[in-house]
Protein backbone atom coordinates (compact mmCIF):
# COMPACT_ATOMS: atom_id res chain seq x y z
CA UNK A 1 98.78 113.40 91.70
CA UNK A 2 96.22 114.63 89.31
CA UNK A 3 97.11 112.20 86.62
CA UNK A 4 96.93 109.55 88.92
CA UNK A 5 93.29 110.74 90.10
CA UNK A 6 92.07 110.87 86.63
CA UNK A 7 93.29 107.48 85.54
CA UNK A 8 91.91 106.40 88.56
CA UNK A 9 88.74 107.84 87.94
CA UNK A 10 88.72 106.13 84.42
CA UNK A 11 89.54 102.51 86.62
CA UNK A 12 86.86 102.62 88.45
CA UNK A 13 83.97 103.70 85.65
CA UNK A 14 85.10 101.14 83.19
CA UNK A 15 85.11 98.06 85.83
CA UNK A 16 82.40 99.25 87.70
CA UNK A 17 84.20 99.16 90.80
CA UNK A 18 83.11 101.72 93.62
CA UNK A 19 86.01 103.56 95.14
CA UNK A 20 84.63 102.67 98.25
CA UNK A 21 85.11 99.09 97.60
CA UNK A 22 88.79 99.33 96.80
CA UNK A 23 90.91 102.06 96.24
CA UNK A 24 93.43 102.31 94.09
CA UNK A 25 97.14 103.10 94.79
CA UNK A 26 99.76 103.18 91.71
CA UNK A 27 101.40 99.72 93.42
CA UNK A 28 97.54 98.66 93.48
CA UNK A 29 97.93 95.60 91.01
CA UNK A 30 95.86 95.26 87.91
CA UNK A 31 95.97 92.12 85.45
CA UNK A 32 95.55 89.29 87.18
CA UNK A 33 94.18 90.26 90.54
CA UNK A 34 90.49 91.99 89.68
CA UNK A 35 88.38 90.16 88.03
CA UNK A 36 86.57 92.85 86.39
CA UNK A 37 90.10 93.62 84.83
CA UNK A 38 89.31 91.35 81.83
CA UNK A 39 90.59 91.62 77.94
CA UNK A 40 87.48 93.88 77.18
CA UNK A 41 88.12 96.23 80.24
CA UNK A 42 91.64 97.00 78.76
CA UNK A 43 90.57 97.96 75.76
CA UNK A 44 87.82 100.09 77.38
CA UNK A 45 90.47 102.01 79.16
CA UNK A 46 92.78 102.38 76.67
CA UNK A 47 90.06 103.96 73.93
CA UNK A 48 88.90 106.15 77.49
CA UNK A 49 92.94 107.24 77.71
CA UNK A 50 92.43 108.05 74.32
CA UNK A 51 89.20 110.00 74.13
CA UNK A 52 90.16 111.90 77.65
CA UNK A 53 93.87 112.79 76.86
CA UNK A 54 94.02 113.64 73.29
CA UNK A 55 96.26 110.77 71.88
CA UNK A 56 96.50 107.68 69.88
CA UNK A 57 97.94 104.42 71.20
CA UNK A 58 99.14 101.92 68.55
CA UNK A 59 99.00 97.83 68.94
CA UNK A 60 102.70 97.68 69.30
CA UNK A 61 102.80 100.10 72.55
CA UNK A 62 100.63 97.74 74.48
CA UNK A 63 101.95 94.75 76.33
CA UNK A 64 100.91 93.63 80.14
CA UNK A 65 103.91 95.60 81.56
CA UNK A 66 101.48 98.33 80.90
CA UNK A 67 98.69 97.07 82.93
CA UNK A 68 101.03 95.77 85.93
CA UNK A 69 99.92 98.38 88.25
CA UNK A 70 98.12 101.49 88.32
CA UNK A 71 101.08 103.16 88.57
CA UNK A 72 102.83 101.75 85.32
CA UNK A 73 99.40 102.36 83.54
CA UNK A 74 100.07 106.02 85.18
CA UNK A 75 103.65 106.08 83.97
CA UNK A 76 102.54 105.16 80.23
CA UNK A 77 99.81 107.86 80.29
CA UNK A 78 103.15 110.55 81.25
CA UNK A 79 105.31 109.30 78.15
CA UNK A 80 102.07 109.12 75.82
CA UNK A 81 101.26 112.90 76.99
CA UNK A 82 105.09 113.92 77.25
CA UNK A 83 105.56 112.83 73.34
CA UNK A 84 102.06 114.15 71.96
């Protein structure tokens, strides 16, 4: 639940959304269905991941399956943290 909290956290301060507004669930939906979710707010979150967690993600590991929901963006940030 903690993981999920934090990545949440990071969701909300890179699109500017207020948790009041809409909260997020891990079957919330990402690409596709907020518009502040744009090609500039993934990379934002992904360099956040980076800079909060401690790891490196590489072009290749990225692919919208990773950005489906918040909880397969939560499921990524396990494996990333589980093989660092």
């Amino acid at each position: 639940m903690e993981l999920l909290n934090q990545v949440n956290a990071i969701l909300y301060r890179v699109l500017g959304i207020d948790e009041a507004r809409q909260t997020f669930l891990p079957n919330s939906l990402l690409l596709g269905t907020i518009p502040e979710f744009d090609s500039m707010a993934v990379v934002t979150v992904i360099t956040s991941l980076e800079d909060q967690f401690g790891f490196v993600v590489d072009d290749d590991e990225i692919d919208a399956s990773v950005f489906e929901t918040v909880g397969t963006l939560v499921t990524f940030v396990e494996e990333k943290l589980k093989s660092a």
